[in-house]
Protein backbone atom coordinates (compact mmCIF):
# COMPACT_ATOMS: atom_id res chain seq x y z
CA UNK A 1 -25.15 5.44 10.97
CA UNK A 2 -24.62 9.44 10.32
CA UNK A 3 -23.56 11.19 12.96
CA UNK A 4 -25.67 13.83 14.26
CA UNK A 5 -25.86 16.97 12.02
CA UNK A 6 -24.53 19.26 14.61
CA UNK A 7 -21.10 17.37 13.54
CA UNK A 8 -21.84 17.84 9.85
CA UNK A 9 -20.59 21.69 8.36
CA UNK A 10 -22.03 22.60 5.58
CA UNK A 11 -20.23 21.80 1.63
CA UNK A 12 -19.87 25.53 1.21
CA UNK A 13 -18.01 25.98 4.26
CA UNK A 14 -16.13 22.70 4.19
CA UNK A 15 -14.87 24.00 0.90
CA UNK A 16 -13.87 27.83 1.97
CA UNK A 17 -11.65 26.10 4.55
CA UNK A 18 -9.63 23.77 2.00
CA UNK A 19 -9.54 27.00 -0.15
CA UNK A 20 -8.12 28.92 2.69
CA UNK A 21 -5.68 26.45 3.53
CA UNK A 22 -4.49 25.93 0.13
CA UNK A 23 -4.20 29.54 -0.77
CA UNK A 24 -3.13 31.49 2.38
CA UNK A 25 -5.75 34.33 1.60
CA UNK A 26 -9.40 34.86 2.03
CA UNK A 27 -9.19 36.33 -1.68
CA UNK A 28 -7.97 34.15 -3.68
CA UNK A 29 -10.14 31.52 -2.29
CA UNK A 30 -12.91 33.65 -3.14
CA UNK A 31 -11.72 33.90 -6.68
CA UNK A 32 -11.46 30.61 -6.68
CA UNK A 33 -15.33 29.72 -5.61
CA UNK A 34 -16.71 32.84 -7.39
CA UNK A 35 -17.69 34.32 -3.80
CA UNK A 36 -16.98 37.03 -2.12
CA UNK A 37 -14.57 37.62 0.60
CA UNK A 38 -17.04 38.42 3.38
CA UNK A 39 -18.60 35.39 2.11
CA UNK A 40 -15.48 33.75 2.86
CA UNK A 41 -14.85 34.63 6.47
CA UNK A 42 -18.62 34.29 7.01
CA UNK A 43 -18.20 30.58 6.13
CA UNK A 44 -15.04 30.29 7.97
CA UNK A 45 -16.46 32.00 11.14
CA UNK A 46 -19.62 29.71 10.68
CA UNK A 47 -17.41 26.19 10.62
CA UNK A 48 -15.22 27.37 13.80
CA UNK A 49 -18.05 28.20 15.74
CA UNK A 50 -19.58 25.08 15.17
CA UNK A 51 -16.67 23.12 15.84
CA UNK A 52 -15.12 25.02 18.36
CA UNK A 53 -12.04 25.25 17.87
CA UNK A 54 -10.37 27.84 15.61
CA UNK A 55 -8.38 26.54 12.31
CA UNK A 56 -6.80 29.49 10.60
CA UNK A 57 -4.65 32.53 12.18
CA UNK A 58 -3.98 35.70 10.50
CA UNK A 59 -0.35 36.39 10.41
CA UNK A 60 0.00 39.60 8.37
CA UNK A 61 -1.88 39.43 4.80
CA UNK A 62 -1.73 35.84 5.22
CA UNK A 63 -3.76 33.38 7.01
CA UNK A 64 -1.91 30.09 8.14
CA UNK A 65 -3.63 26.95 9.54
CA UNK A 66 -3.23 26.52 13.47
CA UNK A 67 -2.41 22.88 14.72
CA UNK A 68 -6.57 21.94 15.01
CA UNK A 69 -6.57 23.55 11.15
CA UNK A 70 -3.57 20.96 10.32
CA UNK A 71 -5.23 18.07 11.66
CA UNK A 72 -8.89 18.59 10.06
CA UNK A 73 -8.06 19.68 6.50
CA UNK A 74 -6.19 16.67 5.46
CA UNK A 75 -9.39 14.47 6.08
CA UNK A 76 -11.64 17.15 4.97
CA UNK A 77 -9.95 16.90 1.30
CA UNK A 78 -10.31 13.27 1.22
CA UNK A 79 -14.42 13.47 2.18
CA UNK A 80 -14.91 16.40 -0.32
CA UNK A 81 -12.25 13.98 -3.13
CA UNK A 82 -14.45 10.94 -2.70
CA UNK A 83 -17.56 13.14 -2.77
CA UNK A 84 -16.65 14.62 -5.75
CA UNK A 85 -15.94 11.17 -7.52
CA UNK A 86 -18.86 9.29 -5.94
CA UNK A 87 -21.24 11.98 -7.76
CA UNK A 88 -19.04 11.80 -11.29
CA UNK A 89 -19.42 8.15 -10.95
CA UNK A 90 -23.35 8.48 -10.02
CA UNK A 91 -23.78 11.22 -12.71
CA UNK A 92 -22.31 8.87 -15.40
CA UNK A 93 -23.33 5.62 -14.36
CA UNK A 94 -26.66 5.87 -12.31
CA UNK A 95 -27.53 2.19 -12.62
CA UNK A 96 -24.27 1.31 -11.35
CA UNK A 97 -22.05 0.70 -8.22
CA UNK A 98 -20.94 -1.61 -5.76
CA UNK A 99 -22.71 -4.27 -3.74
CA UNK A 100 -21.24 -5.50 -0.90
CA UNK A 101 -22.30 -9.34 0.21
CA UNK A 102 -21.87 -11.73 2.86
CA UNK A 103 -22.19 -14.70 2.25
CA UNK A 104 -22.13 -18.31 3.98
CA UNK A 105 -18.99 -20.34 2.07
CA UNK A 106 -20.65 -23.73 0.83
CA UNK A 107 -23.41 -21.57 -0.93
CA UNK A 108 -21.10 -18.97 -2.04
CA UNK A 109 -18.70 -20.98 -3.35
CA UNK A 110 -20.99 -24.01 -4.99
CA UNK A 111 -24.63 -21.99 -5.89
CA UNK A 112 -24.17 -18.50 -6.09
CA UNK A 113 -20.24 -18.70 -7.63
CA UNK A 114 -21.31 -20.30 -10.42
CA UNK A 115 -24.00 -17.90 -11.44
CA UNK A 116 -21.90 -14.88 -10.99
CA UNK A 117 -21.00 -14.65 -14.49
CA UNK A 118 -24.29 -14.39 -15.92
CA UNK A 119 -25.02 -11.60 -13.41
CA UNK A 120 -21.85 -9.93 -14.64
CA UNK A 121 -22.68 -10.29 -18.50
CA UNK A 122 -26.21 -8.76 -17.36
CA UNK A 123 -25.07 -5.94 -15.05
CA UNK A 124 -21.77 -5.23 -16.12
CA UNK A 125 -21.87 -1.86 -14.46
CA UNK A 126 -22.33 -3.59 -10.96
CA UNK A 127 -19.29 -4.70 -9.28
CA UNK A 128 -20.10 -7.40 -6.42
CA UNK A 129 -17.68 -8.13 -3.56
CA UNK A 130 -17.80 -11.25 -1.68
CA UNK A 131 -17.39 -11.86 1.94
CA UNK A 132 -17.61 -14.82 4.31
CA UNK A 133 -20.02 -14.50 7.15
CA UNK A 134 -21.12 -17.47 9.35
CA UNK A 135 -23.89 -15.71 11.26
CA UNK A 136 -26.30 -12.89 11.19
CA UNK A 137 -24.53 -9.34 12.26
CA UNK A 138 -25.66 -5.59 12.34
CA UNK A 139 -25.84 -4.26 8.55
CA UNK A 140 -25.48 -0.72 11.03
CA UNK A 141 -22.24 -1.66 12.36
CA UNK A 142 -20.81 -2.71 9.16
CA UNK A 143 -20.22 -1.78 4.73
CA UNK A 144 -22.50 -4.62 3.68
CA UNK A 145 -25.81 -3.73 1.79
CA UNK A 146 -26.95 -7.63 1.73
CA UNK A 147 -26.23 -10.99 3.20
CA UNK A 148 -27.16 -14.95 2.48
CA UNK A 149 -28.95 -16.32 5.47
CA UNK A 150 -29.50 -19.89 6.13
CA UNK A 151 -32.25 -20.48 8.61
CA UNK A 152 -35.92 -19.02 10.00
CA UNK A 153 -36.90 -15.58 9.46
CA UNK A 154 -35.30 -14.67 12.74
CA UNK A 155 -32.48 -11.78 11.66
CA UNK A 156 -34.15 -8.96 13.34
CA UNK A 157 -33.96 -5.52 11.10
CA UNK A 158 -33.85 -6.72 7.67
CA UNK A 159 -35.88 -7.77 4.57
CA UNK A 160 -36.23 -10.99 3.00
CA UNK A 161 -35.84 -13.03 -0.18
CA UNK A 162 -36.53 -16.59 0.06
CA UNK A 163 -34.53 -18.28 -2.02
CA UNK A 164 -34.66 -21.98 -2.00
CA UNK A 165 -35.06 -25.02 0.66
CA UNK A 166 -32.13 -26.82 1.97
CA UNK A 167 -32.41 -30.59 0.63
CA UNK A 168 -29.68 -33.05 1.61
CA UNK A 169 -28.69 -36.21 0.39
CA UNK A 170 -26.30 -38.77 2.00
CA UNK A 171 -23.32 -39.38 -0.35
CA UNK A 172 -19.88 -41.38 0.66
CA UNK A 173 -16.70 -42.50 -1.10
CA UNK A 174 -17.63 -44.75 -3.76
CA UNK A 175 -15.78 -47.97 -1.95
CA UNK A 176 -17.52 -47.72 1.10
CA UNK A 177 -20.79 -48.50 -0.07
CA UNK A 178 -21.16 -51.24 -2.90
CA UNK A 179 -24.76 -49.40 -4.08
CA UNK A 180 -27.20 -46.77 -2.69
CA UNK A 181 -28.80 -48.17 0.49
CA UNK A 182 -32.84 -49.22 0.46
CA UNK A 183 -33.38 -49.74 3.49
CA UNK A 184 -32.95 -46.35 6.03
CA UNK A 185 -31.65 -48.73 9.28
CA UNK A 186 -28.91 -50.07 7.22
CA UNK A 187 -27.52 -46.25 8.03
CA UNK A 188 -26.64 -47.18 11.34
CA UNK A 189 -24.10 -49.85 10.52
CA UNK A 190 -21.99 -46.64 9.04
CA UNK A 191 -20.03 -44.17 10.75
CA UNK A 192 -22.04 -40.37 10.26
CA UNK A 193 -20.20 -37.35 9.85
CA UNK A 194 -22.11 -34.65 11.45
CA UNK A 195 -22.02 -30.67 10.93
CA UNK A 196 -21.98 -28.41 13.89
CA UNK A 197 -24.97 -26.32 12.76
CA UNK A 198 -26.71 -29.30 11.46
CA UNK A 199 -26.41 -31.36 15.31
CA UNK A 200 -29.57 -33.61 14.38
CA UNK A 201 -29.42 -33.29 10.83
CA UNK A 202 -29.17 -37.57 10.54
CA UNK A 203 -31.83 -37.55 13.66
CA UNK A 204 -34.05 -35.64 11.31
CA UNK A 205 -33.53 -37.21 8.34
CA UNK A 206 -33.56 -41.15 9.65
CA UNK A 207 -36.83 -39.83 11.13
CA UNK A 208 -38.45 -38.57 8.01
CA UNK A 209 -38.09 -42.27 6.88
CA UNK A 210 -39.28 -44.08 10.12
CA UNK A 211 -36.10 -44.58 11.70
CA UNK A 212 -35.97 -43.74 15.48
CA UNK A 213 -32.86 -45.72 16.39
CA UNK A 214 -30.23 -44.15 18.68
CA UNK A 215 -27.58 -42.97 16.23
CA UNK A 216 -23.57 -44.22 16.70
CA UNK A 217 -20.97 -41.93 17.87
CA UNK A 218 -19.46 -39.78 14.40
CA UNK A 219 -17.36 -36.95 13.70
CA UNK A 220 -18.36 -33.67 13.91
CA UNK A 221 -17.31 -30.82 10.98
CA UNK A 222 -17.24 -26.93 11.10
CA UNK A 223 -18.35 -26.77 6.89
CA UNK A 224 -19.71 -28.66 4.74
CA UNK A 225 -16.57 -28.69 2.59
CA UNK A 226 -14.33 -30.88 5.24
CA UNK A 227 -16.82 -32.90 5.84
CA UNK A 228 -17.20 -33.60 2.39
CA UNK A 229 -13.11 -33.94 1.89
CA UNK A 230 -13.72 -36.72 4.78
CA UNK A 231 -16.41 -38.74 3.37
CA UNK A 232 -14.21 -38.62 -0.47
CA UNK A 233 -11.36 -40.04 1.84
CA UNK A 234 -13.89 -43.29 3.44
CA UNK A 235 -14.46 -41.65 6.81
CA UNK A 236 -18.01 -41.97 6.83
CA UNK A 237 -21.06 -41.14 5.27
CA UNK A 238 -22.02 -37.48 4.89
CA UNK A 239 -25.34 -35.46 4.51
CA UNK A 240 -24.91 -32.41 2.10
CA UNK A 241 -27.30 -30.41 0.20
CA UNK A 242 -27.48 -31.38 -2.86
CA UNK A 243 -26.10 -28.22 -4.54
CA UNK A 244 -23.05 -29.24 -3.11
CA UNK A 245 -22.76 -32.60 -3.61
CA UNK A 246 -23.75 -32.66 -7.24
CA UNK A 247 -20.03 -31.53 -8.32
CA UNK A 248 -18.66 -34.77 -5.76
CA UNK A 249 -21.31 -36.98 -7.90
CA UNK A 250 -20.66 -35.53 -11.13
CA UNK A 251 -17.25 -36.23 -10.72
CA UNK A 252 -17.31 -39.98 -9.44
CA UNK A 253 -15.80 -38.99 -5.97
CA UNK A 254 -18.66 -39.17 -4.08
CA UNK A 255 -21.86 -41.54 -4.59
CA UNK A 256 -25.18 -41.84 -2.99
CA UNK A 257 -25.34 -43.85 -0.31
CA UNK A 258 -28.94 -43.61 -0.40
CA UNK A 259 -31.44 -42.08 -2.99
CA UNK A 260 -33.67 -40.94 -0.69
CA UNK A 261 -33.42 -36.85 -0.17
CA UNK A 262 -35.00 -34.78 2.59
CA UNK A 263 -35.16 -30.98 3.62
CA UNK A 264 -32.92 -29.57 6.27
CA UNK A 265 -33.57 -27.11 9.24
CA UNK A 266 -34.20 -24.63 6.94
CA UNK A 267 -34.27 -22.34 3.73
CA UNK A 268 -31.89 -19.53 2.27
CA UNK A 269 -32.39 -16.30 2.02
CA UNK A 270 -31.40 -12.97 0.50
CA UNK A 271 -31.59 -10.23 3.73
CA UNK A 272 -30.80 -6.71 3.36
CA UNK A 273 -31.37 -3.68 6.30
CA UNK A 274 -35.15 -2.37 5.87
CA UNK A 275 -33.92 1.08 7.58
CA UNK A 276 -31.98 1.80 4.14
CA UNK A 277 -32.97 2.91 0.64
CA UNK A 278 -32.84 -0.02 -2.07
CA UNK A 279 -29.61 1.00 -3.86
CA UNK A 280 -29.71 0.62 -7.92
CA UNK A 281 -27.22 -2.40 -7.50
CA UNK A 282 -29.30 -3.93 -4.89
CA UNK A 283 -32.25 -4.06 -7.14
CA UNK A 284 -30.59 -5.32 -9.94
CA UNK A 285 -28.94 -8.24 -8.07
CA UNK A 286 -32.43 -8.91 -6.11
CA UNK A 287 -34.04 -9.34 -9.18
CA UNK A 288 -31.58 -11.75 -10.90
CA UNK A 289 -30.93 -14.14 -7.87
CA UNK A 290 -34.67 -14.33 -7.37
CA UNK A 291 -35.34 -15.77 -10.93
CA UNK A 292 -31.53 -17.80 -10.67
CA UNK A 293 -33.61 -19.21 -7.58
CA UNK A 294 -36.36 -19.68 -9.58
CA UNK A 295 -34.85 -21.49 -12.12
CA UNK A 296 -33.09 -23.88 -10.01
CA UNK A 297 -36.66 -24.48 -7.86
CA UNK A 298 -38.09 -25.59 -11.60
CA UNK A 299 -35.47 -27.80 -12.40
CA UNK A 300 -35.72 -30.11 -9.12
């Protein structure tokens, strides 16, 4: 959020003070920003009145910075700096940028890692950084422009992309189960690894397939991938969504302990603030994660 515009001076005067600073003299500065020197002190009048405090002293022909002066024009060069190269950037590369993402680690790491490089080779002047987030926050409180949300529509302030259901299949280590169960009940004579987010993710799925059986007792994960690492080491049988599991299978350390697949609590989504402006790298990765999404929809 920007604070309120009483706090905000003006460029013009913002850039009379660094002048001033820099230079000692009203008149040089003014040479320096093709002004004049009452134009000068008018600025610098204008900025200490708003901020109330006063920043230069005369001491003969010169004017020297008092102790409030020495604390606000080191900052005030690095805003007008970054300014300055945040419109040379935006002036040369207006389809550019950076996006900023959260996202949730088994999907970043197993769906969305993957596809990065074809979003790269598309939008090579959009630079994405990557950071783990395990629940919805406040885009106002923080530098991300996006997020990956697994759930309902229920993160209040934002837009949203659906992306793709949650399916989950139940894989294990490939000696604990001789060949992919047929009938559901036989699940019960296993030990289940549970997730914490997932609490009645075998409930749910045992149910879809007419199983109402009290379940055993079974360890309970924080992710998906240490639950996974304890179902490759015989702990149990795991549920995991199939764009995670499909490296495991791929690879012979996992197998299915059942073929039968079913959808989880919920979807994922792309969410980004609706009180912002779309950003040019916003758009850009919208519009290729919905059609990687769409791709991956067609291919189930």
């Amino acid at each position: 959020m920007i604070a309120p515009r009483r706090y905000l001076p003006s460029i013009n005067a913002l850039l009379a003070f660094e002048a001033v600073a820099r230079l000692g003299s009203a008149t040089q500065a003014a040479g320096e920003l093709s002004l004049t020197q009452s134009a000068i002190s008018r600025q610098l009048k204008t900025l200490e009145e708003q901020l109330g405090v006063d920043l230069l002293t005369r001491q003969g022909r010169r004017l020297f910075l008092t102790p409030a002066g020495q604390n606000y024009v080191t900052p005030v060069r690095e805003v007008l700096q970054r300014l300055a190269q945040a419109s040379i950037a935006a002036r040369a590369n207006p389809a550019g940028g950076t996006l900023n993402l959260a996202i949730l680690p088994a999907f970043g790491m197993h769906w969305l890692a993957p596809r990065l490089r074809d979003f790269a080779r598309l939008h090579p002047e959009v630079t994405v950084n990557l950071s783990t987030r395990l629940r919805p926050f406040d885009f106002r409180a923080s530098a991300f422009d996006a997020a990956i949300h697994f759930g309902r529509e229920d993160w209040t302030g934002v837009r949203y992309l659906p992306l793709m259901p949650e399916i989950v299949v139940p894989v294990c280590a490939p000696g604990l189960i001789a060949s992919p169960l047929t009938d559901p009940s036989d699940m019960l004579g296993f030990d289940l690894l549970h997730l914490e987010t997932r609490p009645r993710g075998w409930a749910r799925w045992l149910s879809a397939l007419g199983v109402t059986d009290d379940l055993p007792p079974g360890m309970m994960f924080d992710q998906f991938s240490t639950m996974a690492q304890a179902a490759i080491h015989g702990l149990g049988v795991a549920l995991l969504p199939t764009f995670f599991a499909d490296p495991y299978l791929s690879d012979g350390q996992l197998v299915l302990a059942s073929e039968r697949a079913s959808e989880s609590i919920g979807s994922y989504y792309l969410v980004w603030p609706e009180d912002r402006p779309d950003t040019a790298p916003l758009q850009s990765f919208r519009g290729w994660v919905a059609d990687q999404a769409a791709r991956q929809d067609g291919s189930d």
